[in-house]
N, C-alpha and C. Protein backbone atom coordinates (compact mmCIF):
# COMPACT_ATOMS: atom_id res chain seq x y z
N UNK A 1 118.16 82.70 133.48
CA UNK A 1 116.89 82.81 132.77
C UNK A 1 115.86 83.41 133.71
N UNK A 2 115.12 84.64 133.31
CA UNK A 2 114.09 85.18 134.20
C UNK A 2 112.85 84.44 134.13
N UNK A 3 112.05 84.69 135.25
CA UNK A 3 110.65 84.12 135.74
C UNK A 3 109.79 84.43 134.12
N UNK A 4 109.29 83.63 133.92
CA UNK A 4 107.92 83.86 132.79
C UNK A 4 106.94 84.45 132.86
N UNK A 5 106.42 85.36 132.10
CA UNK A 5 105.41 86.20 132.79
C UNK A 5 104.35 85.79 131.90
N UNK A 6 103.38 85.36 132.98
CA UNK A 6 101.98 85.07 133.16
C UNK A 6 100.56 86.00 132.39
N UNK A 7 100.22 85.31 131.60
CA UNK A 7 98.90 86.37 131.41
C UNK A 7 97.65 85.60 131.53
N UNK A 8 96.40 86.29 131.46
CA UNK A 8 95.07 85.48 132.34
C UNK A 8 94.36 85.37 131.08
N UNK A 9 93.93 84.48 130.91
CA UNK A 9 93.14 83.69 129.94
C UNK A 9 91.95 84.42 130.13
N UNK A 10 90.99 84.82 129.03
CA UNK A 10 89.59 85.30 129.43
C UNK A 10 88.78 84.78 128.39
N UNK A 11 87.31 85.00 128.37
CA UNK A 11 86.83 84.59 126.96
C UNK A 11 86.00 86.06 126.81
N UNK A 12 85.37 86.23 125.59
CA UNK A 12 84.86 86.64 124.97
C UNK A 12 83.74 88.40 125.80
N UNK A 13 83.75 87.68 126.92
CA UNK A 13 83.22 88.78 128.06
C UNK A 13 83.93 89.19 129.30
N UNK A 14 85.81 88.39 128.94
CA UNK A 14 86.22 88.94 130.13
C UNK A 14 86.52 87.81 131.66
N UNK A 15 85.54 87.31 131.38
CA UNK A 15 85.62 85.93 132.23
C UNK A 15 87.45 84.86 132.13
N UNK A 16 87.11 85.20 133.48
CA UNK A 16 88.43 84.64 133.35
C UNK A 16 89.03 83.13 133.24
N UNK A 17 89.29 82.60 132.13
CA UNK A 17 89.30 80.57 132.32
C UNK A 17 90.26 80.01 131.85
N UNK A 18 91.85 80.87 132.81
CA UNK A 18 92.91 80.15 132.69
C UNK A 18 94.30 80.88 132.89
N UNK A 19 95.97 80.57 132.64
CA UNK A 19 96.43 81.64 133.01
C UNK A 19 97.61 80.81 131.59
N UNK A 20 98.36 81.83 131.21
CA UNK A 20 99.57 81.14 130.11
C UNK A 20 100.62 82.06 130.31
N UNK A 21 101.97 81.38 129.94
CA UNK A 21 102.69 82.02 129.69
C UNK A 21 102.49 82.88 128.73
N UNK A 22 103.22 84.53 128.85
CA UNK A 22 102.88 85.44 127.33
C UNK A 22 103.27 85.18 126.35
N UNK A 23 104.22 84.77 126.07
CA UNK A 23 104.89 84.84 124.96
C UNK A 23 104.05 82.81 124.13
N UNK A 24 103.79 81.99 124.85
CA UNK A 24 103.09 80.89 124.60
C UNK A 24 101.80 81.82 124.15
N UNK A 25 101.34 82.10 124.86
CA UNK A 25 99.30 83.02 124.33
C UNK A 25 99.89 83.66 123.40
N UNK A 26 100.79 84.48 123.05
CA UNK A 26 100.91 84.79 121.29
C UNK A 26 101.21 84.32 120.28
N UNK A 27 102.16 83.07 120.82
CA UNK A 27 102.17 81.56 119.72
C UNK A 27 100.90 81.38 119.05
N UNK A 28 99.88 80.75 120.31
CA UNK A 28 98.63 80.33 119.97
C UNK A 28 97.55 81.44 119.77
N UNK A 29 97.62 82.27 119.65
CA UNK A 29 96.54 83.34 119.46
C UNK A 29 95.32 83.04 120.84
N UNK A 30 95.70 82.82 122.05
CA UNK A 30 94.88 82.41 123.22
C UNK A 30 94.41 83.75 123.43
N UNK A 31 92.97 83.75 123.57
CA UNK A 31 92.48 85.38 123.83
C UNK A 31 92.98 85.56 125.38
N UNK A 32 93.54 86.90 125.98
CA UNK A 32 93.75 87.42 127.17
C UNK A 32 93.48 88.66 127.76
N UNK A 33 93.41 88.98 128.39
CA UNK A 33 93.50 90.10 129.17
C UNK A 33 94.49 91.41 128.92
N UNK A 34 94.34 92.60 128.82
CA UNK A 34 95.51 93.29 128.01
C UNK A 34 95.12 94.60 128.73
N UNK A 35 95.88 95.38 128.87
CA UNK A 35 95.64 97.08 129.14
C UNK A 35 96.31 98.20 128.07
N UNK A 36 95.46 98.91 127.61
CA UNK A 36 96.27 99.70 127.03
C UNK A 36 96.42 101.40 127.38
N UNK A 37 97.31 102.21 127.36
CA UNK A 37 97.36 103.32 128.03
C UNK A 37 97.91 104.96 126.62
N UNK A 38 96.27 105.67 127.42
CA UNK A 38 96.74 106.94 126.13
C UNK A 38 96.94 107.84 127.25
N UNK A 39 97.85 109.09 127.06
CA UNK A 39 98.31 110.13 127.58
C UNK A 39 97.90 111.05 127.05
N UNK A 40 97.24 112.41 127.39
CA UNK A 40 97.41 113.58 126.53
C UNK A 40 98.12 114.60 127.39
N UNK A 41 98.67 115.26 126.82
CA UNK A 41 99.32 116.68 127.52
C UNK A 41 97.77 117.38 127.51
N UNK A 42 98.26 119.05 128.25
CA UNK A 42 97.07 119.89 128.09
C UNK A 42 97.06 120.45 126.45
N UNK A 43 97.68 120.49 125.86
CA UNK A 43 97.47 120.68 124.31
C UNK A 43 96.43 119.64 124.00
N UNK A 44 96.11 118.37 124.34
CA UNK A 44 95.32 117.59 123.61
C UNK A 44 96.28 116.60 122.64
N UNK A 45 97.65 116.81 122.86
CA UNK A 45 98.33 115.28 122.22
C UNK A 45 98.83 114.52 122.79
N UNK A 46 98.65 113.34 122.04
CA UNK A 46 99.10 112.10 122.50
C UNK A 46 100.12 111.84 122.66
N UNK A 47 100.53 111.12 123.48
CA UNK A 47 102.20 110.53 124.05
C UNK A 47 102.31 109.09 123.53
N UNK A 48 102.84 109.40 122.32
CA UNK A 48 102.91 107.99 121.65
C UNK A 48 104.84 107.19 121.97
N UNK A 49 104.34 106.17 122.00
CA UNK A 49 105.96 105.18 122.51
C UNK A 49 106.32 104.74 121.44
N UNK A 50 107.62 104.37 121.17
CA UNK A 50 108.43 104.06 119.97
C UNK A 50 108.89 102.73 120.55
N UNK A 51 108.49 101.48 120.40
CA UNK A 51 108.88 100.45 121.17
C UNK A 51 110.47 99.88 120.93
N UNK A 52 110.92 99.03 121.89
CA UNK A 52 112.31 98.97 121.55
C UNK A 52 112.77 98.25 120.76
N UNK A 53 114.04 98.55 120.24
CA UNK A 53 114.55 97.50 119.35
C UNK A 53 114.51 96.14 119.69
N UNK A 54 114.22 95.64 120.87
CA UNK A 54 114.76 94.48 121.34
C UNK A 54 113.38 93.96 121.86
N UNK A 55 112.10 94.29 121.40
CA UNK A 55 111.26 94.09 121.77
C UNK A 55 110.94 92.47 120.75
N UNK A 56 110.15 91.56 121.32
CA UNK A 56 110.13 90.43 120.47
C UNK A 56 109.29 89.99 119.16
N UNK A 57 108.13 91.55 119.27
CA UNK A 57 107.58 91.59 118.00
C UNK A 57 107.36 93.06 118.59
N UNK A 58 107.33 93.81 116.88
CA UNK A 58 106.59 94.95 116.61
C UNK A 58 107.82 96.20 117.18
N UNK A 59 109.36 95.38 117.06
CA UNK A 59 110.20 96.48 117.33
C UNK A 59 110.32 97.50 116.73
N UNK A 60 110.47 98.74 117.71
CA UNK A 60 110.70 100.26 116.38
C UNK A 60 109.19 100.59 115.87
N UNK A 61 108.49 100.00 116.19
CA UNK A 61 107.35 100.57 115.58
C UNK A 61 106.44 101.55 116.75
N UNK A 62 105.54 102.58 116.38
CA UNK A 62 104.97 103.10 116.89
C UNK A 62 103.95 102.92 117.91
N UNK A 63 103.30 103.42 118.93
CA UNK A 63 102.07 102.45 119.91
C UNK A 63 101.62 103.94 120.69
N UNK A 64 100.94 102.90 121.14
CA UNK A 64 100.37 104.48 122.38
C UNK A 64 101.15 104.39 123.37
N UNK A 65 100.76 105.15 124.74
CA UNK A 65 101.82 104.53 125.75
C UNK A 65 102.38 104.02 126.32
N UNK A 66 101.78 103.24 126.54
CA UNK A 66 101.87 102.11 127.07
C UNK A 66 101.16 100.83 126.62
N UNK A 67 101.37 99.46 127.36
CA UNK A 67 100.78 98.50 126.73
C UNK A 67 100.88 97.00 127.66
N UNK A 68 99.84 96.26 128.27
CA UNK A 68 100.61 95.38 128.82
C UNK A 68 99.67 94.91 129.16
N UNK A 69 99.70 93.70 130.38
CA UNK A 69 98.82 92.37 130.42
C UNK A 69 98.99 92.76 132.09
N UNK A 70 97.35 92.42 132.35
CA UNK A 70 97.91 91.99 134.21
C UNK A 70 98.09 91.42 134.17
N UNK A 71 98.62 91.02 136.05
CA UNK A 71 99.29 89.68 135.73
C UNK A 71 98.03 89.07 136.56
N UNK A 72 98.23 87.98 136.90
CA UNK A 72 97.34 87.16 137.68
C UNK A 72 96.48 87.37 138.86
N UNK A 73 95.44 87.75 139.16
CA UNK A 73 95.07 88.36 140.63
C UNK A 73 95.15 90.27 140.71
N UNK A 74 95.81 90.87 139.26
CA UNK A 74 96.22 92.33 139.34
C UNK A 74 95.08 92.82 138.72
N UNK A 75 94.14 93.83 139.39
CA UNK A 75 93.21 94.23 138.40
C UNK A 75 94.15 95.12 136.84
N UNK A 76 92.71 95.39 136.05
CA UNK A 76 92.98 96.08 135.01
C UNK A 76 93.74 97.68 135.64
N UNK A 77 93.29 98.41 135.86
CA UNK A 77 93.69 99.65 136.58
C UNK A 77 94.63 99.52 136.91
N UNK A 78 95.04 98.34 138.34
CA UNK A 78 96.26 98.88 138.86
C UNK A 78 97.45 98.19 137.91
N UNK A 79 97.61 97.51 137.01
CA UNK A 79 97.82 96.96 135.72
C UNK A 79 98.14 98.33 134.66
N UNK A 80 97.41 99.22 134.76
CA UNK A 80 97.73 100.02 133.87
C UNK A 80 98.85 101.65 134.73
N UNK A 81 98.26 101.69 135.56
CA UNK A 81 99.02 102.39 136.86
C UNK A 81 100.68 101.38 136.54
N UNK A 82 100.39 100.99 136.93
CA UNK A 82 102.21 100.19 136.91
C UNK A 82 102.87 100.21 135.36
N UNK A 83 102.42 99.57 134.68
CA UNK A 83 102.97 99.68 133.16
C UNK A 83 103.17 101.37 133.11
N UNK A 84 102.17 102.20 133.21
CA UNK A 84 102.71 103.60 132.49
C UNK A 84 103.66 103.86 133.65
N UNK A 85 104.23 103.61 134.84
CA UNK A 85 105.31 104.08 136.09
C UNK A 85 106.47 103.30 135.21
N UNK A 86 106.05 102.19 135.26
CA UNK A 86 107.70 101.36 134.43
C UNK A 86 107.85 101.26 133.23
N UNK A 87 106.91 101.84 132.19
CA UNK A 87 107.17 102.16 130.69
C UNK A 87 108.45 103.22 130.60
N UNK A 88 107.11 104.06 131.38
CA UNK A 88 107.39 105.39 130.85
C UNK A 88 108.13 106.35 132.17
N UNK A 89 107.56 106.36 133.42
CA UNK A 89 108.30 107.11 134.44
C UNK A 89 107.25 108.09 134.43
N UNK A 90 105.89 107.75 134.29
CA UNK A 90 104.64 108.60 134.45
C UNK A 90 103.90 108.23 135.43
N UNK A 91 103.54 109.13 136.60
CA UNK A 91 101.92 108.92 137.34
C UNK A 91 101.11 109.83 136.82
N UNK A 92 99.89 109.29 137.07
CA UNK A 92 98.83 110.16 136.58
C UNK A 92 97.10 109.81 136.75
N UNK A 93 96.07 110.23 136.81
CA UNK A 93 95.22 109.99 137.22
C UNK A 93 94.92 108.78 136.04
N UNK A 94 93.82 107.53 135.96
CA UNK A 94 93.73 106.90 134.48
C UNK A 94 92.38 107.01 134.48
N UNK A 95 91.54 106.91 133.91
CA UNK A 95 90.45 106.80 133.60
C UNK A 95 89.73 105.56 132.60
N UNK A 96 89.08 104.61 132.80
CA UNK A 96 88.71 103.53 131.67
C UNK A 96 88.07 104.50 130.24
N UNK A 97 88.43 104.23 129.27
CA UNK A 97 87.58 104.74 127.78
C UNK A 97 86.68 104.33 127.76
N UNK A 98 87.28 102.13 127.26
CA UNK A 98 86.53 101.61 127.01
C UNK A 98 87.19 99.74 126.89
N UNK A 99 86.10 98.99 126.41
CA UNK A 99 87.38 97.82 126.05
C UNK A 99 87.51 97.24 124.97
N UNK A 100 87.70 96.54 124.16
CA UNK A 100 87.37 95.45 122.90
C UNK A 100 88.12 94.88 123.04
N UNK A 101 87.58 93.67 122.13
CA UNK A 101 88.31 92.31 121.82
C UNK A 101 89.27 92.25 120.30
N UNK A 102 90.71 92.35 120.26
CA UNK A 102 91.01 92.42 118.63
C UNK A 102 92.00 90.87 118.42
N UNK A 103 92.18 90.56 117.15
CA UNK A 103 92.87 89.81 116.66
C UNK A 103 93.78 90.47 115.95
N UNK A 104 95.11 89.93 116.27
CA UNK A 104 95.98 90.65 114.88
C UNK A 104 97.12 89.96 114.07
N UNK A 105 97.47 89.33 113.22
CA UNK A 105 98.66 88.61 113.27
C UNK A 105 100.10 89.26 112.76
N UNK A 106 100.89 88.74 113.88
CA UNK A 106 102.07 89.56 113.89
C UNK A 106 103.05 88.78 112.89
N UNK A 107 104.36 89.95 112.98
CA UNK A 107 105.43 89.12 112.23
C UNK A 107 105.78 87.83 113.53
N UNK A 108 106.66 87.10 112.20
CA UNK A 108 107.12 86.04 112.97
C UNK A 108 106.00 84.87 113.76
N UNK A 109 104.65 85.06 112.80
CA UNK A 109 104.00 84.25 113.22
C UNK A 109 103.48 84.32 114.50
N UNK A 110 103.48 85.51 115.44
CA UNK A 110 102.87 85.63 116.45
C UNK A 110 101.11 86.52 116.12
N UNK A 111 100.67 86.07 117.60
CA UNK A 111 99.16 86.69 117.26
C UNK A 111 98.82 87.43 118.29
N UNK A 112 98.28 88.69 118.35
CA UNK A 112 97.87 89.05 119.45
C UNK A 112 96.16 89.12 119.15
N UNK A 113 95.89 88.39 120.31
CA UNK A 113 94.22 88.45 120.51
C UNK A 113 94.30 88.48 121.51
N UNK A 114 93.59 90.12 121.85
CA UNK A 114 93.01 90.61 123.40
C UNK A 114 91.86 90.93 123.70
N UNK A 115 91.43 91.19 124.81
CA UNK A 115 90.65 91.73 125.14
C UNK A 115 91.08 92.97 126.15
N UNK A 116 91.18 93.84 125.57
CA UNK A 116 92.14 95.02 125.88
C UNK A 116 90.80 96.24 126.55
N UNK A 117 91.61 96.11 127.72
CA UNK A 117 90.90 97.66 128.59
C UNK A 117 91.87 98.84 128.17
N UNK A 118 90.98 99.80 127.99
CA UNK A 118 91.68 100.82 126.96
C UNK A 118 91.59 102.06 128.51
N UNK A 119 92.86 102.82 128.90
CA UNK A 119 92.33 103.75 129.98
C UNK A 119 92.77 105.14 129.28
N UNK A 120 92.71 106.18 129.56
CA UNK A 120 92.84 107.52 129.38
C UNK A 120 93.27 108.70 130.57
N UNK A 121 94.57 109.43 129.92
CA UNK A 121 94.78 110.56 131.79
C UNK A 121 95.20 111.30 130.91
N UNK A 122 95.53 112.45 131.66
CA UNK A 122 96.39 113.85 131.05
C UNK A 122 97.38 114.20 132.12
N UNK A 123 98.64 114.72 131.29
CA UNK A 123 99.89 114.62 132.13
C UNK A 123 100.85 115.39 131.39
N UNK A 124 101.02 116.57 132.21
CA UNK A 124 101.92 117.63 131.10
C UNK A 124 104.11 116.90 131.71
N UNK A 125 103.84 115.79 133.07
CA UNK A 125 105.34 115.56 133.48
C UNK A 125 106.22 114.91 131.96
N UNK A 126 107.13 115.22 131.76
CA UNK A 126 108.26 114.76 131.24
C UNK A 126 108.58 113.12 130.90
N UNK A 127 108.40 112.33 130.22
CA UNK A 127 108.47 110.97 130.36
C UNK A 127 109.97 110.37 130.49
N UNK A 128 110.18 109.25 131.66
CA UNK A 128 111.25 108.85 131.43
C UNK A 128 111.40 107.41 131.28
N UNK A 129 111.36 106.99 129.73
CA UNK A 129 111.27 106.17 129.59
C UNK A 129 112.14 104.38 129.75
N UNK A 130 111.62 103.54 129.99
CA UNK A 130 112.98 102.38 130.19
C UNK A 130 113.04 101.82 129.32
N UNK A 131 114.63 102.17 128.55
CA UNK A 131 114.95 101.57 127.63
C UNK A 131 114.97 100.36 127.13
N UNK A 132 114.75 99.35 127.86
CA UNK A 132 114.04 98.12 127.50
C UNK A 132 112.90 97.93 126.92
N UNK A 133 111.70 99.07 127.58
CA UNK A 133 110.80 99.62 126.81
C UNK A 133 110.36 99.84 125.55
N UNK A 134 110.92 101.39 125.78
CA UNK A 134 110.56 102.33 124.49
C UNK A 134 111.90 102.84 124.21
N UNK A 135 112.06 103.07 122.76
CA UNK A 135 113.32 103.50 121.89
C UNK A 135 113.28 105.18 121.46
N UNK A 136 112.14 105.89 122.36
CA UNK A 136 111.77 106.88 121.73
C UNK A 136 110.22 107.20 122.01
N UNK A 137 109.93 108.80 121.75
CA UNK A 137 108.45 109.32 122.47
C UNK A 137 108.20 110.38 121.52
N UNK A 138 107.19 110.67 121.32
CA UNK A 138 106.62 111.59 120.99
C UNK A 138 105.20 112.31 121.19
N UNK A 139 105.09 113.46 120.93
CA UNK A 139 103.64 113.85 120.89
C UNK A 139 102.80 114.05 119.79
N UNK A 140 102.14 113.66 119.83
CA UNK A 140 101.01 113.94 117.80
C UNK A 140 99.31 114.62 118.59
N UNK A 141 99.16 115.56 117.58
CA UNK A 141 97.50 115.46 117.49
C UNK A 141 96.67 114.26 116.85
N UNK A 142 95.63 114.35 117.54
CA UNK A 142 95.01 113.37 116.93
C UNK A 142 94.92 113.32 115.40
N UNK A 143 94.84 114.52 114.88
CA UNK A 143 94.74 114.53 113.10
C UNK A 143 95.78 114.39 112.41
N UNK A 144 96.77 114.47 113.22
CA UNK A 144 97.94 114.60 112.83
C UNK A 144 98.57 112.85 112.94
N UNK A 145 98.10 112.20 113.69
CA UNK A 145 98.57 110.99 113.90
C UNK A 145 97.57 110.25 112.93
N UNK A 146 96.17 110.67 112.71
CA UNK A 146 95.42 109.99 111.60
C UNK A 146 96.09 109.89 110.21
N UNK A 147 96.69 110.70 109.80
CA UNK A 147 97.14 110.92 108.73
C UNK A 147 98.27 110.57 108.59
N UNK A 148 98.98 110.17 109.58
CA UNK A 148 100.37 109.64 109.45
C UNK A 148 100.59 108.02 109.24
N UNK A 149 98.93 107.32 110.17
CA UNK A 149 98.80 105.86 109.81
C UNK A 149 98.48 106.06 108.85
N UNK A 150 97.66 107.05 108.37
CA UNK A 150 97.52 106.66 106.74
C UNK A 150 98.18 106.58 105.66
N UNK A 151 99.68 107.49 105.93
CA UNK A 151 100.43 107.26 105.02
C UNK A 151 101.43 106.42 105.48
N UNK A 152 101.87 105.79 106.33
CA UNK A 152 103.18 105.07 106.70
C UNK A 152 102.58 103.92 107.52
N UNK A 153 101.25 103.27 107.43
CA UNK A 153 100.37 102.32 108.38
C UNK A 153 101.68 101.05 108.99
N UNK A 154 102.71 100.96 108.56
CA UNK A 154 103.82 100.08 108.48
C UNK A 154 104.29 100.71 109.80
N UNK A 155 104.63 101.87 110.38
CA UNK A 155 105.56 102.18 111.34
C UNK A 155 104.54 102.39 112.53
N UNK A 156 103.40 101.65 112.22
CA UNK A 156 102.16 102.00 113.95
C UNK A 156 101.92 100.07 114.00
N UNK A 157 102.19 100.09 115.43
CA UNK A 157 101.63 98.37 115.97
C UNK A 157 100.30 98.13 114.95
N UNK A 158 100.00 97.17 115.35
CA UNK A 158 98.44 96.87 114.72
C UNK A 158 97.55 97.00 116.05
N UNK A 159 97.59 96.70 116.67
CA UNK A 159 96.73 96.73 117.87
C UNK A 159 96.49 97.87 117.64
N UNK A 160 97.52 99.23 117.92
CA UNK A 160 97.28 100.56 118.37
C UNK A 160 96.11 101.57 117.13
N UNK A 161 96.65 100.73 115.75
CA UNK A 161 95.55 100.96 114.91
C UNK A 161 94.34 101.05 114.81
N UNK A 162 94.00 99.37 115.59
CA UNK A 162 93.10 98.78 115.55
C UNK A 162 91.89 99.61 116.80
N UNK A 163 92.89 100.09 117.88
CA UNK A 163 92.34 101.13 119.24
C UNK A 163 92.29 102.28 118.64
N UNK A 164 92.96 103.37 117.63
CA UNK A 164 92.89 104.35 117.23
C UNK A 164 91.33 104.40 115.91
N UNK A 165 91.32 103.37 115.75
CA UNK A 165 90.31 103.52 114.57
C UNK A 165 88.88 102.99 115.43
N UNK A 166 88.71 102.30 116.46
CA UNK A 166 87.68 102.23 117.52
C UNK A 166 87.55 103.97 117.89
N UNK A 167 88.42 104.43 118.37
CA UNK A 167 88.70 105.45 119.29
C UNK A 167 87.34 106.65 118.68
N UNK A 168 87.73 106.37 117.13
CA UNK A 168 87.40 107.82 115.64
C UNK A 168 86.12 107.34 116.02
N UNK A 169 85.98 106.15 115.63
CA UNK A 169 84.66 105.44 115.14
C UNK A 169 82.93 105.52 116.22
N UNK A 170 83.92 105.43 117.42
CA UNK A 170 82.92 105.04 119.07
C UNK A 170 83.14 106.02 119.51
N UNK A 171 83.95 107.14 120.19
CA UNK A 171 84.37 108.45 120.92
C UNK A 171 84.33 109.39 119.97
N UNK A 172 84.79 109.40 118.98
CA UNK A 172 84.68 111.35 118.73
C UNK A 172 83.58 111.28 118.15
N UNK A 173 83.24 110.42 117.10
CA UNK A 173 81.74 110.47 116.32
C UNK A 173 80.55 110.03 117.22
N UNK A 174 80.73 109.49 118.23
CA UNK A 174 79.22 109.39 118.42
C UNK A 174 78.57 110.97 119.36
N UNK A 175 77.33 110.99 118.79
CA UNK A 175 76.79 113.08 119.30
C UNK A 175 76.61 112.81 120.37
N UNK A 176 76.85 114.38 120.93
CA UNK A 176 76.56 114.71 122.23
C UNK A 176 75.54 114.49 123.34
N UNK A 177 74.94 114.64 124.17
CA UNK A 177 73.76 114.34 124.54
C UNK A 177 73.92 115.70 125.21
């Protein structure tokens, strides 16, 4: 049986007030700490992950690139630096977007409530993904991936929804200065 992996309890601003097993914090819907990771090539599309079959919720379904929790003492950044190296078999510069807090309830009675740092890079390398991972990769435009949750909203995580429809809402619509 492998070591349990740890995620950090936060509240509402990030503050950190506690640590749980992961898979226990999605039992209970315990808000945590989360990173999430978008890729674009120089075209401007996204490197979306096909999570694995064997994943314990939300298998086969669609996500961004990455996705994951620090662990204890790991900032957000270098948290997201590591997940996209052992997702995917990507380095790359990251950049923070932005963060929010979502609720979502999964199959099988699990919940994810994060407080998810959202980062951003561009990376034309080749992904090699670990099959424990991801089941599969692709690239979409952004309009092109809007329209695809809209017709098939069943084959995209909820989280990644929930970051893609922030993304429309806070980044491309708000004007220029």
């Amino acid at each position: 049986m492998g070591v349990a992996e740890l995620v950090v309890l936060v509240d509402e601003h990030d503050n950190e007030t506690g640590i749980m097993e992961k898979q226990q914090a999605h039992i209970t819907g315990s808000l945590h700490r989360a990173v999430s990771v978008f890729i674009f090539n120089s075209r401007n599309e996204l490197l979306l992950q096909q999570r694995a079959a064997a994943k314990y919720h939300s298998a086969l379904q669609w996500t961004n690139t990455c996705c994951s929790h620090p662990r204890p003492g790991e900032s957000a950044p270098d948290a997201a630096h590591r997940r996209l190296r052992e997702e995917m078999g990507l380095f790359c510069n990251l950049q923070k977007a932005f963060t929010f807090v979502y609720h979502a309830d999964l199959e099988n009675g699990l919940i994810e409530h994060e407080y998810d740092h959202v980062f951003t890079g561009t990376s034309d390398a080749m992904p090699v993904p670990d099959e424990d991972e991801a089941a599969g990769w692709k690239y979409m435009t952004m309009d092109d991936l809007k329209e695809s949750i809209a017709l098939s909203p069943q084959s995209y995580t909820p989280w990644f929804k929930l970051c893609i429809d922030k993304w429309y809402n806070e980044l491309l619509n708000t004007p220029k200065k």
